[in-house]
N, C-alpha and C. Protein backbone atom coordinates (compact mmCIF):
# COMPACT_ATOMS: atom_id res chain seq x y z
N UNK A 1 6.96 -1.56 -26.26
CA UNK A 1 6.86 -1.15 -24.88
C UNK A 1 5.98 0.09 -24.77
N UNK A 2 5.53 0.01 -23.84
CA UNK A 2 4.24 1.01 -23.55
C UNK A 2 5.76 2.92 -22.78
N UNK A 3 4.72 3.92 -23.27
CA UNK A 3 5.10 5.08 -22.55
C UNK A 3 4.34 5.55 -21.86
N UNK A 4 3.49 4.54 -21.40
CA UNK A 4 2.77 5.13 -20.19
C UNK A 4 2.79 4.36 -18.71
N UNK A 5 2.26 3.78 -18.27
CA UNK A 5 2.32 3.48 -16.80
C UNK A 5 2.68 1.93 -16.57
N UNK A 6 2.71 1.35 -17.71
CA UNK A 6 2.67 0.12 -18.05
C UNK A 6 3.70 -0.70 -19.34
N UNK A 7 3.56 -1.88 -19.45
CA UNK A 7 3.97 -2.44 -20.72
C UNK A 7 3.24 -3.50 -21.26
N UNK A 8 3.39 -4.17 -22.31
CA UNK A 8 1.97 -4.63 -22.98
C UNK A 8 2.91 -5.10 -24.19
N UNK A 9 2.29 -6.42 -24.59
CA UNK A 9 2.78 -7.37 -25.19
C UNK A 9 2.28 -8.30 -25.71
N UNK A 10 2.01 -9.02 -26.83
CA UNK A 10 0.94 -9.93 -27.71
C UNK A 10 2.22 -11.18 -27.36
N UNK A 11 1.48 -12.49 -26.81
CA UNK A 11 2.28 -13.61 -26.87
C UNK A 11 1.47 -14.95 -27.23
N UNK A 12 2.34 -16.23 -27.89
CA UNK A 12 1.57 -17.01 -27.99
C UNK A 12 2.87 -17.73 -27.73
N UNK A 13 1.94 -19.65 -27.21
CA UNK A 13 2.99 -20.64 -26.87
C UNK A 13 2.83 -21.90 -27.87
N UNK A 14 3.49 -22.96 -27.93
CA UNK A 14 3.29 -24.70 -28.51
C UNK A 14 2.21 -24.97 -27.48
N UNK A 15 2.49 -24.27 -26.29
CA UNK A 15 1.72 -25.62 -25.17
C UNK A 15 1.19 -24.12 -24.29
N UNK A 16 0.12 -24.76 -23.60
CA UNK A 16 -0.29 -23.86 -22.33
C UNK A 16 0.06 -24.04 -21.08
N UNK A 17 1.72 -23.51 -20.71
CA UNK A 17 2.25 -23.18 -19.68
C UNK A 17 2.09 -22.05 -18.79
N UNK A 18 2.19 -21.82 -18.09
CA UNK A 18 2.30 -21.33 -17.00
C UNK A 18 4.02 -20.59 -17.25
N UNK A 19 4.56 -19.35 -17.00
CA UNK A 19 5.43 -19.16 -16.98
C UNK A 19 6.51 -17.75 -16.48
N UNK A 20 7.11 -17.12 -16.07
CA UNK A 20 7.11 -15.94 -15.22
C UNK A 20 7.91 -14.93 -16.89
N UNK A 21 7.76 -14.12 -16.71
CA UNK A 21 8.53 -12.79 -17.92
C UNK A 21 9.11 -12.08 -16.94
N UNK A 22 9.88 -11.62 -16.88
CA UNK A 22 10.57 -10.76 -16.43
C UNK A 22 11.55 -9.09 -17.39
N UNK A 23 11.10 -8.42 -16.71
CA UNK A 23 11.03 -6.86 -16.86
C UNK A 23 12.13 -6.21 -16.71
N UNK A 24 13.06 -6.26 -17.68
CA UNK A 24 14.36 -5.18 -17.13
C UNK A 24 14.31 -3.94 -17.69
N UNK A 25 14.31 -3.37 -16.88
CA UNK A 25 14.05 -1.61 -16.82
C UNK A 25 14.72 -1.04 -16.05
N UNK A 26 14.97 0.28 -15.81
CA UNK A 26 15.39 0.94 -14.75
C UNK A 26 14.33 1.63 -13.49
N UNK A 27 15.07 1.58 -12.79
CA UNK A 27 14.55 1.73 -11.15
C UNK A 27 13.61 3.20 -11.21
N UNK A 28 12.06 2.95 -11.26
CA UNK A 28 11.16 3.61 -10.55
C UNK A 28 11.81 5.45 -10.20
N UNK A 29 12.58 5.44 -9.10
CA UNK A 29 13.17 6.44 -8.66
C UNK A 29 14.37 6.68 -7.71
N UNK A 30 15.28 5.42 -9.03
CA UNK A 30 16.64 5.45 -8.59
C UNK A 30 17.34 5.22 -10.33
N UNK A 31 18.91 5.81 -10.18
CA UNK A 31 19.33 5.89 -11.61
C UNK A 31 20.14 4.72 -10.97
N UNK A 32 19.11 3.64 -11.20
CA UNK A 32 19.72 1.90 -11.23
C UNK A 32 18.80 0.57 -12.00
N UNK A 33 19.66 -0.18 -12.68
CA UNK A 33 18.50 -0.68 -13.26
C UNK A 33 17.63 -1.85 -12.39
N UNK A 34 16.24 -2.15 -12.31
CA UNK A 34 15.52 -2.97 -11.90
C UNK A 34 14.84 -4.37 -12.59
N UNK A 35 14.79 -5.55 -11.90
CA UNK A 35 14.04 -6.39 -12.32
C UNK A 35 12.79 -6.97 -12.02
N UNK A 36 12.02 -7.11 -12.45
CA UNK A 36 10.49 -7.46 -12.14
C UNK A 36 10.04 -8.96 -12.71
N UNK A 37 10.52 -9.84 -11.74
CA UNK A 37 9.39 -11.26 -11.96
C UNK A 37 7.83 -11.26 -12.13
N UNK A 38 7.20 -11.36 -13.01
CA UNK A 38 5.85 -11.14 -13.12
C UNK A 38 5.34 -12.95 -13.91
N UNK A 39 4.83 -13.58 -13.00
CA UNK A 39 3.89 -15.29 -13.30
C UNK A 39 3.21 -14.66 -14.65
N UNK A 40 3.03 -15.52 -15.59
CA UNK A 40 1.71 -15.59 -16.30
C UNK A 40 1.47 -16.96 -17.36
N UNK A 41 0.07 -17.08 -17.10
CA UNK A 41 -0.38 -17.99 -18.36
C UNK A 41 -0.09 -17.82 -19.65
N UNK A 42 0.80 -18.84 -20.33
CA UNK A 42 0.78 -18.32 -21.91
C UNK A 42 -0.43 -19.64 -22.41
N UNK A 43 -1.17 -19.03 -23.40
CA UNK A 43 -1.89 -20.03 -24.06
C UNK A 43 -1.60 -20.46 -25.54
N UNK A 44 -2.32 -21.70 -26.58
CA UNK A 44 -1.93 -21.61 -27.52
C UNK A 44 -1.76 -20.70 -28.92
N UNK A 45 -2.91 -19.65 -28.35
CA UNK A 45 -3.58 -18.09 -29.14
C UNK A 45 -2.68 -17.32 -28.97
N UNK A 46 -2.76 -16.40 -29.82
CA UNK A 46 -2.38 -14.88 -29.07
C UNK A 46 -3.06 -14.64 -28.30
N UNK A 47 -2.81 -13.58 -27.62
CA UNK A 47 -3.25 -12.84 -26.27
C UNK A 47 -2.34 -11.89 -25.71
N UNK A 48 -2.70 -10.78 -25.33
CA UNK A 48 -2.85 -9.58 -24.85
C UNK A 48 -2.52 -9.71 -23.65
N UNK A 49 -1.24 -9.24 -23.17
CA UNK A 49 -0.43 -9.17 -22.04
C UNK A 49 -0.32 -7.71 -21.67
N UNK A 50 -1.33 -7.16 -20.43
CA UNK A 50 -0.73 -5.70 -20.35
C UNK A 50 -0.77 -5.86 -18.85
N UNK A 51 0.74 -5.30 -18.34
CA UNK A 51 1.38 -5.50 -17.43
C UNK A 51 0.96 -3.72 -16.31
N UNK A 52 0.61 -3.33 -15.52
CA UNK A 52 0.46 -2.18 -14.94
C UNK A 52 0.43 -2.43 -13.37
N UNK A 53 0.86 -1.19 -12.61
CA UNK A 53 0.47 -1.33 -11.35
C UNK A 53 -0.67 -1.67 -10.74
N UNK A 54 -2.00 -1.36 -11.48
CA UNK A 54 -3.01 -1.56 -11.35
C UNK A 54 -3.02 -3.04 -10.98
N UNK A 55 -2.50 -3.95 -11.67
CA UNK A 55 -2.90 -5.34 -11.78
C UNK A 55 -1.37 -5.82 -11.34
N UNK A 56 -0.46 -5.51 -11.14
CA UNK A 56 0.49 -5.75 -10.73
C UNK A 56 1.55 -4.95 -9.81
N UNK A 57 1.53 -4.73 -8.53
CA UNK A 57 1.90 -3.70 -8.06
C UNK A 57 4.01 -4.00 -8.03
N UNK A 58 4.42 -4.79 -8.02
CA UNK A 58 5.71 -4.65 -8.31
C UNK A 58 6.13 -3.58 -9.76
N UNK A 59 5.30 -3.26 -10.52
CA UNK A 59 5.43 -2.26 -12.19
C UNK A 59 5.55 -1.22 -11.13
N UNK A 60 4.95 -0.43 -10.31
CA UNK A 60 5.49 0.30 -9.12
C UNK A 60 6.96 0.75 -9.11
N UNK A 61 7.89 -0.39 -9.25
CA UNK A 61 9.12 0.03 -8.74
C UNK A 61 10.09 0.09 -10.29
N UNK A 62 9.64 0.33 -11.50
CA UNK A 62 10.13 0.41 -12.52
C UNK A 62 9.56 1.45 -13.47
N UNK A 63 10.15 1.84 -14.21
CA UNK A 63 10.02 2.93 -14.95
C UNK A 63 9.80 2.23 -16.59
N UNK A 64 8.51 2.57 -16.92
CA UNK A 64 8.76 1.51 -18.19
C UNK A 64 8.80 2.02 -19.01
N UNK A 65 8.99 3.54 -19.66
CA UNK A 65 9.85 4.15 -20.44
C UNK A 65 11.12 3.77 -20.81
N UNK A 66 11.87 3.17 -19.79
CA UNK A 66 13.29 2.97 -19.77
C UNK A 66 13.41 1.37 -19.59
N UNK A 67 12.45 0.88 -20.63
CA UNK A 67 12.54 -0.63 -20.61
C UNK A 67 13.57 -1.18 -21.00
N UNK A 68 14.23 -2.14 -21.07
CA UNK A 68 15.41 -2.67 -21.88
C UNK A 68 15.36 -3.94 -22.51
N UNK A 69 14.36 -4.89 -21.70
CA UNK A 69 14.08 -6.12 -21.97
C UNK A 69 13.04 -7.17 -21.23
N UNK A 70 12.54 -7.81 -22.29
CA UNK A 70 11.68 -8.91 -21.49
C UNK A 70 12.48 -10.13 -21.64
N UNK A 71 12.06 -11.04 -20.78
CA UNK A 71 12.87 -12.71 -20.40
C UNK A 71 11.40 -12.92 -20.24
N UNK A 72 11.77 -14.82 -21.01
CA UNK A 72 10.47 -16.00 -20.38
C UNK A 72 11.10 -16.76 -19.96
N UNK A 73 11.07 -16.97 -18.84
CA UNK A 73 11.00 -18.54 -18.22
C UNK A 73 10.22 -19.64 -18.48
N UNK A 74 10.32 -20.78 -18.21
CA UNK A 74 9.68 -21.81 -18.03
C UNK A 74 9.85 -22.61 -17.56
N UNK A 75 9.39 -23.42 -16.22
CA UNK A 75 10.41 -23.98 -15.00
C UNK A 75 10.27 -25.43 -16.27
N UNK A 76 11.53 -26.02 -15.57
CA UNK A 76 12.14 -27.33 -16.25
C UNK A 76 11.04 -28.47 -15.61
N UNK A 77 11.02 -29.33 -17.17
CA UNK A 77 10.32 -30.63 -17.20
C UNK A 77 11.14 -31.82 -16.49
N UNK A 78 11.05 -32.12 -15.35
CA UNK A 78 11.70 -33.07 -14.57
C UNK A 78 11.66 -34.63 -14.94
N UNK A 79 10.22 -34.87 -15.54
CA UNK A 79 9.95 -35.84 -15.94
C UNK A 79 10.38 -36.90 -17.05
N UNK A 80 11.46 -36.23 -18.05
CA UNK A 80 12.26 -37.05 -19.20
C UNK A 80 13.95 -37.18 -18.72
């Protein structure tokens, strides 16, 4: 986890989904903790995930010093 304005993360997948991570940290500028849905492409490579307000303005409402955890989703295959 990053100590600066951001967080940042090397990921790779089996398949190239589409999929949301989510950010548990504590609250920006409240002593509560926060969650942050953030979409992203995973591909079959590594690749360089850096998450900031700049490019994501919900990182805004979290403090990423006080990260605690990332989650991946991946919406369900309906089709089998």
């Amino acid at each position: 986890m990053s100590k600066y304005k951001g967080v940042s993360f090397h990921v790779k997948g089996l398949f190239e989904l589409s999929c949301t991570v989510t950010i548990h940290a504590n609250a920006a500028h409240a002593n509560r903790r926060a969650i942050v849905p953030i979409p992203i492409q995973v591909t079959r490579e590594w690749q360089k995930i850096v998450l900031t307000p700049a490019t994501h303005p919900h990182m805004d409402t979290i403090d990423p010093r006080r990260t605690y955890g990332l989650s991946f989703d991946v919406p369900a295959d309906e089709s089998s």
